[in-house]
Protein backbone atom coordinates (compact mmCIF):
# COMPACT_ATOMS: atom_id res chain seq x y z
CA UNK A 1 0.00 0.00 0.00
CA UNK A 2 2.76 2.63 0.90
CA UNK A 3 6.27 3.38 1.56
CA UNK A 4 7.75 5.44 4.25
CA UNK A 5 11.12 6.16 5.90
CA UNK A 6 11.39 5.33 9.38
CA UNK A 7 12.54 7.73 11.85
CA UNK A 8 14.57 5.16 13.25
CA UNK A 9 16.26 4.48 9.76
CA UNK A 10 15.01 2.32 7.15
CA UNK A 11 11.96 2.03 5.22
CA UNK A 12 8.80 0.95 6.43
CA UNK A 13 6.42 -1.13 4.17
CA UNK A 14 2.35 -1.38 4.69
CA UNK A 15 1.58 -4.41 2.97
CA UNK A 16 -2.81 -5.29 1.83
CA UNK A 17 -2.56 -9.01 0.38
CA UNK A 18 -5.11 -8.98 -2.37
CA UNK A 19 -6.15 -12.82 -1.25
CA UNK A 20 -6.80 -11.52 2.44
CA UNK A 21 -7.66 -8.00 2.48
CA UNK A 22 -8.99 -7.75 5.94
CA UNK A 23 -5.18 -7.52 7.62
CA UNK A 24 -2.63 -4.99 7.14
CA UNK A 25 0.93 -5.32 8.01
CA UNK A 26 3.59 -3.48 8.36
CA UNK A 27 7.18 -4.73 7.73
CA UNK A 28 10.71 -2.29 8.16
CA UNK A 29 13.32 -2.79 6.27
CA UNK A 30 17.05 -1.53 6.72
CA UNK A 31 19.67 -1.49 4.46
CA UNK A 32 22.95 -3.13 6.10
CA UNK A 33 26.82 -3.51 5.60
CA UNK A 34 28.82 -2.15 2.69
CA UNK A 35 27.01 -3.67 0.54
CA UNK A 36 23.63 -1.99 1.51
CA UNK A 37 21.52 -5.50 1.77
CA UNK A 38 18.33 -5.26 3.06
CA UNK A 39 17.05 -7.08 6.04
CA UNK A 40 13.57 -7.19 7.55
CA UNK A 41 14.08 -6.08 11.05
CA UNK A 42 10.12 -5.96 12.54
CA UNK A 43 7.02 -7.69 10.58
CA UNK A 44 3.76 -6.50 12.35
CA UNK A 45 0.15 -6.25 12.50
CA UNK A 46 -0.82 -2.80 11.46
CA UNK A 47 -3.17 -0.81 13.90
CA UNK A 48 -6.34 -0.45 11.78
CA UNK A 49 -9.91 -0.66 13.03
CA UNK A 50 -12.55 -2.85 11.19
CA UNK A 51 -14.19 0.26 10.15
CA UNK A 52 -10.31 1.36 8.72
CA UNK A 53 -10.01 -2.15 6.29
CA UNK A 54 -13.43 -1.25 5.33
CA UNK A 55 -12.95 2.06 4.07
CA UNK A 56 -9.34 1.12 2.45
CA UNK A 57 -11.46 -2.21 0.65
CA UNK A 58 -13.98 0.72 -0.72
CA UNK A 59 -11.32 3.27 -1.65
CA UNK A 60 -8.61 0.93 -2.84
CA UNK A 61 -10.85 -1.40 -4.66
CA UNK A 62 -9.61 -1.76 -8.11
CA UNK A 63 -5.86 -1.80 -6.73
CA UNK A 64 -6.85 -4.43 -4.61
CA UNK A 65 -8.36 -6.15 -7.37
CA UNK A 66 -5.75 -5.57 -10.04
CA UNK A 67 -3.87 -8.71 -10.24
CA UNK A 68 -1.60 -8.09 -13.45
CA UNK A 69 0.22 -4.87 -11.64
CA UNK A 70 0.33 -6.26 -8.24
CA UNK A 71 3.57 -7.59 -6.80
């Protein structure tokens, strides 16, 4: 769904899988070493209310739907 720096470093992810749209998670990812590899450092359940996943289902819905573009 969105990408956003962390103010702790990194990036943070919000992730809607199109097969189970009623979660939301949020994963942070830091680049490491000299080589700059990433590494998930915190996977989590998002804090969104029912009434939240609703209204992103309504406004998101042909995102959620699109399976060609989706990754």
């Amino acid at each position: 769904m969105s990408r956003d720096n962390n103010m702790f470093g990194g990036t943070l992810i919000t992730i809607l899988f199109q097969d189970r749209p009623d979660k939301v998670f949020i994963a942070w990812v830091y680049s490491e070493g000299n080589e700059k590899k990433l590494t998930l450092k915190g996977l989590s359940l998002a804090d969104f209310s029912d009434e939240d996943i609703r209204r992103i289902k309504v406004r998101y819905r042909k995102l959620i739907e699109d399976k060609s573009h989706a990754m």
